[in-house]
PDB file of N, CA and C in Angstrom:
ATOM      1  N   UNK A   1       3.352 -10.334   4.349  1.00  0.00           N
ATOM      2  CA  UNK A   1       4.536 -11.096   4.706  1.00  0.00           C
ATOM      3  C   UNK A   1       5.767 -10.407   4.162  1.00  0.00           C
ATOM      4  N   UNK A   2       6.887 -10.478   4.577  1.00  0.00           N
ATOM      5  CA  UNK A   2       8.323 -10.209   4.627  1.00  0.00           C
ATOM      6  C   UNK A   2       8.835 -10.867   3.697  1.00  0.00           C
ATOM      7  N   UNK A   3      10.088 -10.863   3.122  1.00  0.00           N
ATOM      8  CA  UNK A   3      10.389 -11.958   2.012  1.00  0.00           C
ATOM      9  C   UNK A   3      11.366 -12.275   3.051  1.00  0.00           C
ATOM     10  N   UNK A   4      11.609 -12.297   4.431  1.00  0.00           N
ATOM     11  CA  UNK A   4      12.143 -13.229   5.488  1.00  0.00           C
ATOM     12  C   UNK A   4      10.778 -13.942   5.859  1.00  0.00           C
ATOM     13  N   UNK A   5       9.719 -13.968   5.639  1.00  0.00           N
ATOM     14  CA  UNK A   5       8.652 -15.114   6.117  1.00  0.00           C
ATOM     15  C   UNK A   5       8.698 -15.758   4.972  1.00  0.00           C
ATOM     16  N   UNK A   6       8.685 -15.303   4.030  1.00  0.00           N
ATOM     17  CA  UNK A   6       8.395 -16.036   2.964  1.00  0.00           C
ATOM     18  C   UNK A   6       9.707 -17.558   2.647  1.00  0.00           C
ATOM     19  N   UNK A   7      10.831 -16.703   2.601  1.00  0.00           N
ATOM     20  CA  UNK A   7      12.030 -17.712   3.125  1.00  0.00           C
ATOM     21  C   UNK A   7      11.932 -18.751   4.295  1.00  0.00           C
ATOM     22  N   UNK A   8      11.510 -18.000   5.537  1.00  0.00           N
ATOM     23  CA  UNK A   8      11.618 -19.328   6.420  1.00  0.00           C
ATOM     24  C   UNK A   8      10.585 -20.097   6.030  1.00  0.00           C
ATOM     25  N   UNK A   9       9.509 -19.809   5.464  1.00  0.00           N
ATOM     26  CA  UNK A   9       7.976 -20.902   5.128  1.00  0.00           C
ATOM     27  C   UNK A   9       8.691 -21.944   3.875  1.00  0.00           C
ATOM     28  N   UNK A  10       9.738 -21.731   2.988  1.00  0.00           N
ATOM     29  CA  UNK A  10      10.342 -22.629   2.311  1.00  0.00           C
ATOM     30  C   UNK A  10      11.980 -23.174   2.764  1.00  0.00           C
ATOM     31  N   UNK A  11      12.191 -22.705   3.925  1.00  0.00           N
ATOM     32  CA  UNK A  11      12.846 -23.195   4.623  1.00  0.00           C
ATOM     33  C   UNK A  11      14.512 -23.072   4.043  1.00  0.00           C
ATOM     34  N   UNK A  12      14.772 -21.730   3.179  1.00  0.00           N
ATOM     35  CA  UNK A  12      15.861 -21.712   2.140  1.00  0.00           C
ATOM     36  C   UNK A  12      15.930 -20.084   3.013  1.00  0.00           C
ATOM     37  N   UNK A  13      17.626 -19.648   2.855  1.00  0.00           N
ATOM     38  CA  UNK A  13      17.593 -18.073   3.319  1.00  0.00           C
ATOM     39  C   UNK A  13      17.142 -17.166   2.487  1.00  0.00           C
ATOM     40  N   UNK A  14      17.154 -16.205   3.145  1.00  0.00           N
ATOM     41  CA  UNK A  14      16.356 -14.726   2.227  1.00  0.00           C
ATOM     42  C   UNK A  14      17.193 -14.858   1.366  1.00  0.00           C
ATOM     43  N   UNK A  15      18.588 -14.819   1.189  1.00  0.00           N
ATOM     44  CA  UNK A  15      19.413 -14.309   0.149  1.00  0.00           C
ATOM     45  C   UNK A  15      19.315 -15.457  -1.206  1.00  0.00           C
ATOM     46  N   UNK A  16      19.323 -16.756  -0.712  1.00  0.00           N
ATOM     47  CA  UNK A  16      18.899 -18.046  -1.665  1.00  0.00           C
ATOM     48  C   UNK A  16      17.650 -17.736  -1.983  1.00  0.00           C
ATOM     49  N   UNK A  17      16.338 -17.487  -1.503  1.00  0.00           N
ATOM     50  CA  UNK A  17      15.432 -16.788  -2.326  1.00  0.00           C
ATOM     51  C   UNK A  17      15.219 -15.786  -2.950  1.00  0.00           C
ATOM     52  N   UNK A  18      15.908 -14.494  -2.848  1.00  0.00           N
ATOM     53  CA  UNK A  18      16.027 -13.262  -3.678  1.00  0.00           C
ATOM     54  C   UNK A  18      17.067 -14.252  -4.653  1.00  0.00           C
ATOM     55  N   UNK A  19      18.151 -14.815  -4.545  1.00  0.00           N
ATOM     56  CA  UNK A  19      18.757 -15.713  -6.060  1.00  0.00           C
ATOM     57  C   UNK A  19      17.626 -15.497  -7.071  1.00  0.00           C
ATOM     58  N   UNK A  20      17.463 -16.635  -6.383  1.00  0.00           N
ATOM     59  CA  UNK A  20      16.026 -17.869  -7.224  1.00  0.00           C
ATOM     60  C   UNK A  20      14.824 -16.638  -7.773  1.00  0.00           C
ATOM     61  N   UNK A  21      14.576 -15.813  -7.215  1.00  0.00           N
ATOM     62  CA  UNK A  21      13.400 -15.486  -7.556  1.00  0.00           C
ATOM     63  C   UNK A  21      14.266 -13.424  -8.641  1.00  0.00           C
ATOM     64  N   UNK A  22      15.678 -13.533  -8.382  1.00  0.00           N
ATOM     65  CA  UNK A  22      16.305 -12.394  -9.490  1.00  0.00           C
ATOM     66  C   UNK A  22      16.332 -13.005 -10.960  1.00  0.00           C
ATOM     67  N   UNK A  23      17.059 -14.303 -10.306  1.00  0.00           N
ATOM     68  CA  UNK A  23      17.207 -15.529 -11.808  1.00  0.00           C
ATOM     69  C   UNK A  23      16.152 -15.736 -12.433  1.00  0.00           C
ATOM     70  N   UNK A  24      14.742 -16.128 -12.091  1.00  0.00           N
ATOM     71  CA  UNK A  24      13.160 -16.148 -12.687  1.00  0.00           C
ATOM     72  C   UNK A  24      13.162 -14.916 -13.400  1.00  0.00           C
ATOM     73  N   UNK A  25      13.080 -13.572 -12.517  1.00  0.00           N
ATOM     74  CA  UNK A  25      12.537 -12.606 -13.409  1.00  0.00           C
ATOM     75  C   UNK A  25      13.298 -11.404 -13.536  1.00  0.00           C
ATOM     76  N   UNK A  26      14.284 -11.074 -12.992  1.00  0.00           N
ATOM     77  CA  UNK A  26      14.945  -9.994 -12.809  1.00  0.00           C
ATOM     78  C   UNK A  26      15.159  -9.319 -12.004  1.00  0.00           C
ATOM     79  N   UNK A  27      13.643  -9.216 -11.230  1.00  0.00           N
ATOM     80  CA  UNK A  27      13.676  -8.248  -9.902  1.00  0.00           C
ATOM     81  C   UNK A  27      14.523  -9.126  -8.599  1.00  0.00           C
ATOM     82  N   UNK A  28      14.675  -7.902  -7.781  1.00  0.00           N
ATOM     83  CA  UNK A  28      14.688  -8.669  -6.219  1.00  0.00           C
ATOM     84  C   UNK A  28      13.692  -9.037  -6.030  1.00  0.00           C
ATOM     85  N   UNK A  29      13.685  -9.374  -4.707  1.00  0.00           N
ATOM     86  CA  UNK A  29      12.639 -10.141  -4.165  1.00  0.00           C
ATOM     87  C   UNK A  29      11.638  -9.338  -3.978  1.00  0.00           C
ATOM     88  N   UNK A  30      12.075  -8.330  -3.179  1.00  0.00           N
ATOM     89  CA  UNK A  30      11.460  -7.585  -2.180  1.00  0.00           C
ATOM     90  C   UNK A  30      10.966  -6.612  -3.512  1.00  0.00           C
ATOM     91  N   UNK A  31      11.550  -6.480  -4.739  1.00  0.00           N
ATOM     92  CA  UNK A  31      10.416  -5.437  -5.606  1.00  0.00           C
ATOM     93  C   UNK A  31       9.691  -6.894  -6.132  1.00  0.00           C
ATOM     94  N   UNK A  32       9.745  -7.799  -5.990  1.00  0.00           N
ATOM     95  CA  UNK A  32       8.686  -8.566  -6.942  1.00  0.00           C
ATOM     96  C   UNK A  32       7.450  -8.767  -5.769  1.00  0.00           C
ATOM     97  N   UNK A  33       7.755  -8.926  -4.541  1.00  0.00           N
ATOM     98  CA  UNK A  33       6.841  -8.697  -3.713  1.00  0.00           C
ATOM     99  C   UNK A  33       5.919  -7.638  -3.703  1.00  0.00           C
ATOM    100  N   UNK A  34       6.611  -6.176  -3.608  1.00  0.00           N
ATOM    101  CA  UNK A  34       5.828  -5.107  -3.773  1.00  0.00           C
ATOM    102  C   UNK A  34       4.932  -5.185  -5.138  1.00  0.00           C
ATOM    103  N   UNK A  35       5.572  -5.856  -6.525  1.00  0.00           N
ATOM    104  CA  UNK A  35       4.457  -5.639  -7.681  1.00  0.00           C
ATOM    105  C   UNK A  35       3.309  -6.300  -6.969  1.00  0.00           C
ATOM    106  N   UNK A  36       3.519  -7.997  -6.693  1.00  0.00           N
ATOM    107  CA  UNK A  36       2.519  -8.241  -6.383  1.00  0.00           C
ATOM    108  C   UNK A  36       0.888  -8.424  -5.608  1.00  0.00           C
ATOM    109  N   UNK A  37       1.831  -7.238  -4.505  1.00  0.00           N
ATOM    110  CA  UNK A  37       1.106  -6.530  -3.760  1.00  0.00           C
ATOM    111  C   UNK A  37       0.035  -5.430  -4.327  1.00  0.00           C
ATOM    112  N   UNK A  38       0.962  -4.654  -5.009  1.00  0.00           N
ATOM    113  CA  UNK A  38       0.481  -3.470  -5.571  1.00  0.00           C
ATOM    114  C   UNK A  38      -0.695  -4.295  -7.051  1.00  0.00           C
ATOM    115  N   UNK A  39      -0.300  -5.202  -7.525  1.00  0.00           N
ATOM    116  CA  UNK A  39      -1.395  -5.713  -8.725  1.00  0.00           C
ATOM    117  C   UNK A  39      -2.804  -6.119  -7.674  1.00  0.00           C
ATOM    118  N   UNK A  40      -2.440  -6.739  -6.281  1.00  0.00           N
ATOM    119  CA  UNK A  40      -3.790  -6.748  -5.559  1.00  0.00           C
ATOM    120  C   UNK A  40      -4.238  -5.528  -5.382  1.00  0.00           C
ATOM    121  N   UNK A  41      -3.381  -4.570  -5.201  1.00  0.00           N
ATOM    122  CA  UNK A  41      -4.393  -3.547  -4.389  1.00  0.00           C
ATOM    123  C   UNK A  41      -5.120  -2.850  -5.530  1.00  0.00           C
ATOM    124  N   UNK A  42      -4.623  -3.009  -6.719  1.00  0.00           N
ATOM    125  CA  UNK A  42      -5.596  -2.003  -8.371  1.00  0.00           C
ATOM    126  C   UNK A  42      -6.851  -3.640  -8.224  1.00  0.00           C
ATOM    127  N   UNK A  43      -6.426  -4.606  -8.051  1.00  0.00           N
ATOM    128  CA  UNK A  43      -7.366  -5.291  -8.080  1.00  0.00           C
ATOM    129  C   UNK A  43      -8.623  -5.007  -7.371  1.00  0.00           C
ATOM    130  N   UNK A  44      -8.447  -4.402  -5.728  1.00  0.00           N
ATOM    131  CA  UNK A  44      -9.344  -4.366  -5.079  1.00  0.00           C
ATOM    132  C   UNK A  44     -10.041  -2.718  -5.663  1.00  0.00           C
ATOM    133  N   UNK A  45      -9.086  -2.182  -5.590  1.00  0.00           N
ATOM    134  CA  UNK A  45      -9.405  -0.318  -5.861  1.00  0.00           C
ATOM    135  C   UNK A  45     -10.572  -0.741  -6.923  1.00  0.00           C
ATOM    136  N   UNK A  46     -10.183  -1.426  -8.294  1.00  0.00           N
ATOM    137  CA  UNK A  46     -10.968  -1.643  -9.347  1.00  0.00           C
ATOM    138  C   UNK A  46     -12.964  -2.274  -8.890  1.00  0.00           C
ATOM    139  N   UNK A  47     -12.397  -3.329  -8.499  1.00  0.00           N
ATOM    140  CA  UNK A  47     -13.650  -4.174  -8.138  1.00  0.00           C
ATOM    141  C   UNK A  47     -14.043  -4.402  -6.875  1.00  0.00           C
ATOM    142  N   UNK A  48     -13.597  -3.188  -6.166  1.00  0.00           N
ATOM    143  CA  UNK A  48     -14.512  -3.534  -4.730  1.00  0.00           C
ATOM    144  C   UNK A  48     -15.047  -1.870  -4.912  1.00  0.00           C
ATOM    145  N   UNK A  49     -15.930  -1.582  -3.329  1.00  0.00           N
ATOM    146  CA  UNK A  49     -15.586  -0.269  -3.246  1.00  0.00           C
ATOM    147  C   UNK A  49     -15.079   0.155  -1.481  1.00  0.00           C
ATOM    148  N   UNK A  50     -14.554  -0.632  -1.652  1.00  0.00           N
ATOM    149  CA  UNK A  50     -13.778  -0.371  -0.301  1.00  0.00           C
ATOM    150  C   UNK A  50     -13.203   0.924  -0.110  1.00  0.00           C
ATOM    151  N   UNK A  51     -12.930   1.091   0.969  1.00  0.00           N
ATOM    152  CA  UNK A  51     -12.462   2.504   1.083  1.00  0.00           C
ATOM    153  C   UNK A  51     -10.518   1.798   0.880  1.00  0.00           C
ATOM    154  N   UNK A  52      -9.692   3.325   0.486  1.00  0.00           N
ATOM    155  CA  UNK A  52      -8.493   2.746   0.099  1.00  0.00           C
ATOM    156  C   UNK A  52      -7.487   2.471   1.453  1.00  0.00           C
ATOM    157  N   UNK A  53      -8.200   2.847   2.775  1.00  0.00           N
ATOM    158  CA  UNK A  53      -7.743   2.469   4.077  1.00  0.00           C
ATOM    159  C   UNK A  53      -7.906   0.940   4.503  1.00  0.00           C
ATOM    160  N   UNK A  54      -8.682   0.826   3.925  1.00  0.00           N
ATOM    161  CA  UNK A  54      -9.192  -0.582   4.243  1.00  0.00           C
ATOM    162  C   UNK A  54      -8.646  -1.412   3.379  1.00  0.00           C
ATOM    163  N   UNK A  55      -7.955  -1.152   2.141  1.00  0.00           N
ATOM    164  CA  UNK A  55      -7.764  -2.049   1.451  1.00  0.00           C
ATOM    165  C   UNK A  55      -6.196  -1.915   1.573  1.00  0.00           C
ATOM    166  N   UNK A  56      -5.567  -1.072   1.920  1.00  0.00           N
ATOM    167  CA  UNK A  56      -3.779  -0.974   2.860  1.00  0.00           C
ATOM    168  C   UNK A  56      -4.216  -2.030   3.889  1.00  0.00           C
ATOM    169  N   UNK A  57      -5.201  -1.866   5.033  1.00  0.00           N
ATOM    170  CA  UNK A  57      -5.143  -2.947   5.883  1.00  0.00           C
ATOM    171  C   UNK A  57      -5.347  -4.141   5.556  1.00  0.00           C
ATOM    172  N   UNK A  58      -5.558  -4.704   4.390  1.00  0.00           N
ATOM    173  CA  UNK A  58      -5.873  -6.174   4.530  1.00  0.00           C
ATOM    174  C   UNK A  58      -4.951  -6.236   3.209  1.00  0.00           C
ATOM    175  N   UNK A  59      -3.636  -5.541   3.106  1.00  0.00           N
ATOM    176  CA  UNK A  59      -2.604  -5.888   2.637  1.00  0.00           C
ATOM    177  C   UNK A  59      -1.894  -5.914   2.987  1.00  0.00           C
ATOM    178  N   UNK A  60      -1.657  -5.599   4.584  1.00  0.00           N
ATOM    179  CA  UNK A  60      -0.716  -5.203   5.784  1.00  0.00           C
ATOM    180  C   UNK A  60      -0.063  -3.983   5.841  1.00  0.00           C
ATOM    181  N   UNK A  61      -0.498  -2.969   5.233  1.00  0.00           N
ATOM    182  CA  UNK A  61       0.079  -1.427   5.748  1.00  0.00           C
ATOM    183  C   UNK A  61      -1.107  -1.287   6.781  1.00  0.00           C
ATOM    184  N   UNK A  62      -0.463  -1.084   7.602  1.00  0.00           N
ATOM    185  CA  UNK A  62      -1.436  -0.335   9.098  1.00  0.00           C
ATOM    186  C   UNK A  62      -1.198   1.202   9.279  1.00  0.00           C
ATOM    187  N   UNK A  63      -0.812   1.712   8.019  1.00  0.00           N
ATOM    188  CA  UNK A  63      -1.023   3.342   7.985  1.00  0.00           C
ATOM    189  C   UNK A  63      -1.603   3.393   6.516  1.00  0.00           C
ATOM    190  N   UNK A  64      -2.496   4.038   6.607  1.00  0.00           N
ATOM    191  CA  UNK A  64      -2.959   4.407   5.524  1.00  0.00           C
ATOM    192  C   UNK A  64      -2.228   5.276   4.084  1.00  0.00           C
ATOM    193  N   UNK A  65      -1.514   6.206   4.790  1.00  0.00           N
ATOM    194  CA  UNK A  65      -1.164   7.281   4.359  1.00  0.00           C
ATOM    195  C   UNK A  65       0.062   6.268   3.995  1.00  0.00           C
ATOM    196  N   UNK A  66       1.048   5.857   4.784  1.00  0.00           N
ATOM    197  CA  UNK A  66       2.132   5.302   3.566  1.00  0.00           C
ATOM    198  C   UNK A  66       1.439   4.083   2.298  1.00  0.00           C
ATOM    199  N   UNK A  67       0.274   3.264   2.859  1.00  0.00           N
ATOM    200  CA  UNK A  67      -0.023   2.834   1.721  1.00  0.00           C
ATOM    201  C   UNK A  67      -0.508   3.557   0.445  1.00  0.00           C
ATOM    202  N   UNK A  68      -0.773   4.882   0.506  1.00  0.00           N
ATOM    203  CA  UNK A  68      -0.944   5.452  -0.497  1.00  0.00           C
ATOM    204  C   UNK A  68       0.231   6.078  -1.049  1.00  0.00           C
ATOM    205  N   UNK A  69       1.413   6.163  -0.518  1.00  0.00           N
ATOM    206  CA  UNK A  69       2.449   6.676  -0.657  1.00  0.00           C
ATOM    207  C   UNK A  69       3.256   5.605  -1.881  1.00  0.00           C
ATOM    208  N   UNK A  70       2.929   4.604  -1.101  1.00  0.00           N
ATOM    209  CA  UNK A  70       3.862   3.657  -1.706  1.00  0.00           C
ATOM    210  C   UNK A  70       2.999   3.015  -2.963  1.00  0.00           C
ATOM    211  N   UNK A  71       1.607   2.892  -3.184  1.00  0.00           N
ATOM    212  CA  UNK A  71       0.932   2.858  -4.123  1.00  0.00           C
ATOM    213  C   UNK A  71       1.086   4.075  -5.628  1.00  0.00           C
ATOM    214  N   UNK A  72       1.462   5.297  -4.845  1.00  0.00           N
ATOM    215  CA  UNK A  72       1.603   6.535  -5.727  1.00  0.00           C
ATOM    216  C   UNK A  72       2.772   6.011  -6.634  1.00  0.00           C
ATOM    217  N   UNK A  73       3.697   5.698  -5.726  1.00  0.00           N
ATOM    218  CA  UNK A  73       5.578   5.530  -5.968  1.00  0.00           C
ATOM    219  C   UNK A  73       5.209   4.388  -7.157  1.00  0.00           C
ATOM    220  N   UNK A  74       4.502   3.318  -7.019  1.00  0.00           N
ATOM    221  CA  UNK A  74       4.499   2.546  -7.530  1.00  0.00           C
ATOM    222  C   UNK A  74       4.227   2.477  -9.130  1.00  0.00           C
ATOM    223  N   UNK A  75       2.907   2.900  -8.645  1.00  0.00           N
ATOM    224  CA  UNK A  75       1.564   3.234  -9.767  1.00  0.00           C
ATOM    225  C   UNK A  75       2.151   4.437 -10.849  1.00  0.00           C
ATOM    226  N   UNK A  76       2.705   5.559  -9.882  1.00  0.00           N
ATOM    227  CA  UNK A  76       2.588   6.739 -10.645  1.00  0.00           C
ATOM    228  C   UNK A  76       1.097   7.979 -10.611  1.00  0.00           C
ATOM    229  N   UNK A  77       0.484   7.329  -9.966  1.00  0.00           N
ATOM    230  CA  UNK A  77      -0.592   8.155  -9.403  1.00  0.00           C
ATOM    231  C   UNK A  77      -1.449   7.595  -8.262  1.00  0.00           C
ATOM    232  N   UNK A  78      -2.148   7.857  -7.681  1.00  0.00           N
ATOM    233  CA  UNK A  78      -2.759   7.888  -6.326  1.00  0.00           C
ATOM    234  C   UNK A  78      -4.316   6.796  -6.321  1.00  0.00           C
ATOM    235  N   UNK A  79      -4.259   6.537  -5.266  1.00  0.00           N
ATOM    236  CA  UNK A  79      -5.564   4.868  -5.431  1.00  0.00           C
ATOM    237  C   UNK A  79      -6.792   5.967  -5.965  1.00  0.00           C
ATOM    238  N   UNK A  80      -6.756   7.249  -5.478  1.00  0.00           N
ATOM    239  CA  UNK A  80      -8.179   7.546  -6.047  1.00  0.00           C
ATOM    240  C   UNK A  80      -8.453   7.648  -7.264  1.00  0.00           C
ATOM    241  N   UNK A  81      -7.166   8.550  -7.926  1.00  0.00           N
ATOM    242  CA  UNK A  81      -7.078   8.602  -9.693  1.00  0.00           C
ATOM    243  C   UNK A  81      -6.868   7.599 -10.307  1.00  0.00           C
ATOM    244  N   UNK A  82      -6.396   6.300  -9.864  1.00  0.00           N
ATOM    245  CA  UNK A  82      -6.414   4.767 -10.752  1.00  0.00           C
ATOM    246  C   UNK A  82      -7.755   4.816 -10.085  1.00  0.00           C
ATOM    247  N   UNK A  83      -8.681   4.156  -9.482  1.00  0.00           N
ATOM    248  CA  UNK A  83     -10.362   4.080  -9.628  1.00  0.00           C
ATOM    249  C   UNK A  83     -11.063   5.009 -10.026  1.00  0.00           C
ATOM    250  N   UNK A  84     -10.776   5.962 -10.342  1.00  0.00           N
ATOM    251  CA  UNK A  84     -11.492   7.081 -11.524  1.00  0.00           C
ATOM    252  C   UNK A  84     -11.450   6.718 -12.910  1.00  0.00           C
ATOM    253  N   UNK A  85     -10.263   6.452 -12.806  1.00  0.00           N
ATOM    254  CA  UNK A  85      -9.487   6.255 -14.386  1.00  0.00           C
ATOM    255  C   UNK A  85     -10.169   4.957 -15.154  1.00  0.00           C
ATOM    256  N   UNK A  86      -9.705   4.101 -13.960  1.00  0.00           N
ATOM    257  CA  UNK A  86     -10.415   2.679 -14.155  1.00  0.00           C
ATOM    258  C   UNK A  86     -11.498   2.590 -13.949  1.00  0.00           C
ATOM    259  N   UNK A  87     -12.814   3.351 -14.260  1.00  0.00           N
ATOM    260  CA  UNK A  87     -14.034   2.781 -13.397  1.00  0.00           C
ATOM    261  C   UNK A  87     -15.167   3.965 -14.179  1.00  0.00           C
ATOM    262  N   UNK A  88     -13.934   4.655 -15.189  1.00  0.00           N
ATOM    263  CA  UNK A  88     -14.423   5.899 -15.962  1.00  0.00           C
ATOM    264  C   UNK A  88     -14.798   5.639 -17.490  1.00  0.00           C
TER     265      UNK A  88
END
């Protein structure tokens, strides 16, 4: 989801929810979205063994390759070296 779905599902604008949710914790919206994205996907990398294509798709990247991109950016290293690391 978008943090425009997420807004219309509470029925407040994007910009009244990036407020509310800078004032909580600091971030925008849209990076507190991405952490929480990115804490699922070490979740799955960790305890599944999914392949890391499969686990971009059922987080909604439908390219693989930027979900690893944006996992790298995130993380600081790549889904394969966090499940090495983690699993070592």
């Amino acid at each position: 989801w978008s943090a425009r779905n997420f807004a219309a599902e509470l029925h407040i604008t994007t910009g009244h929810l990036n407020r509310i949710v800078r004032d909580a914790t600091g971030s925008s919206l849209t990076a507190y979205l991405e952490t929480a994205l990115m804490t699922e996907a070490c979740r799955l990398i960790v305890f599944t063994q999914l392949p890391f294509a499969e686990i971009g798709y059922r987080l909604g990247f439908f390219d693989p390759s930027y979900f690893s991109r944006r996992f790298r950016a995130c993380m600081h290293e790549t889904p394969s070296d966090y499940r090495g690391r983690m699993s070592g």
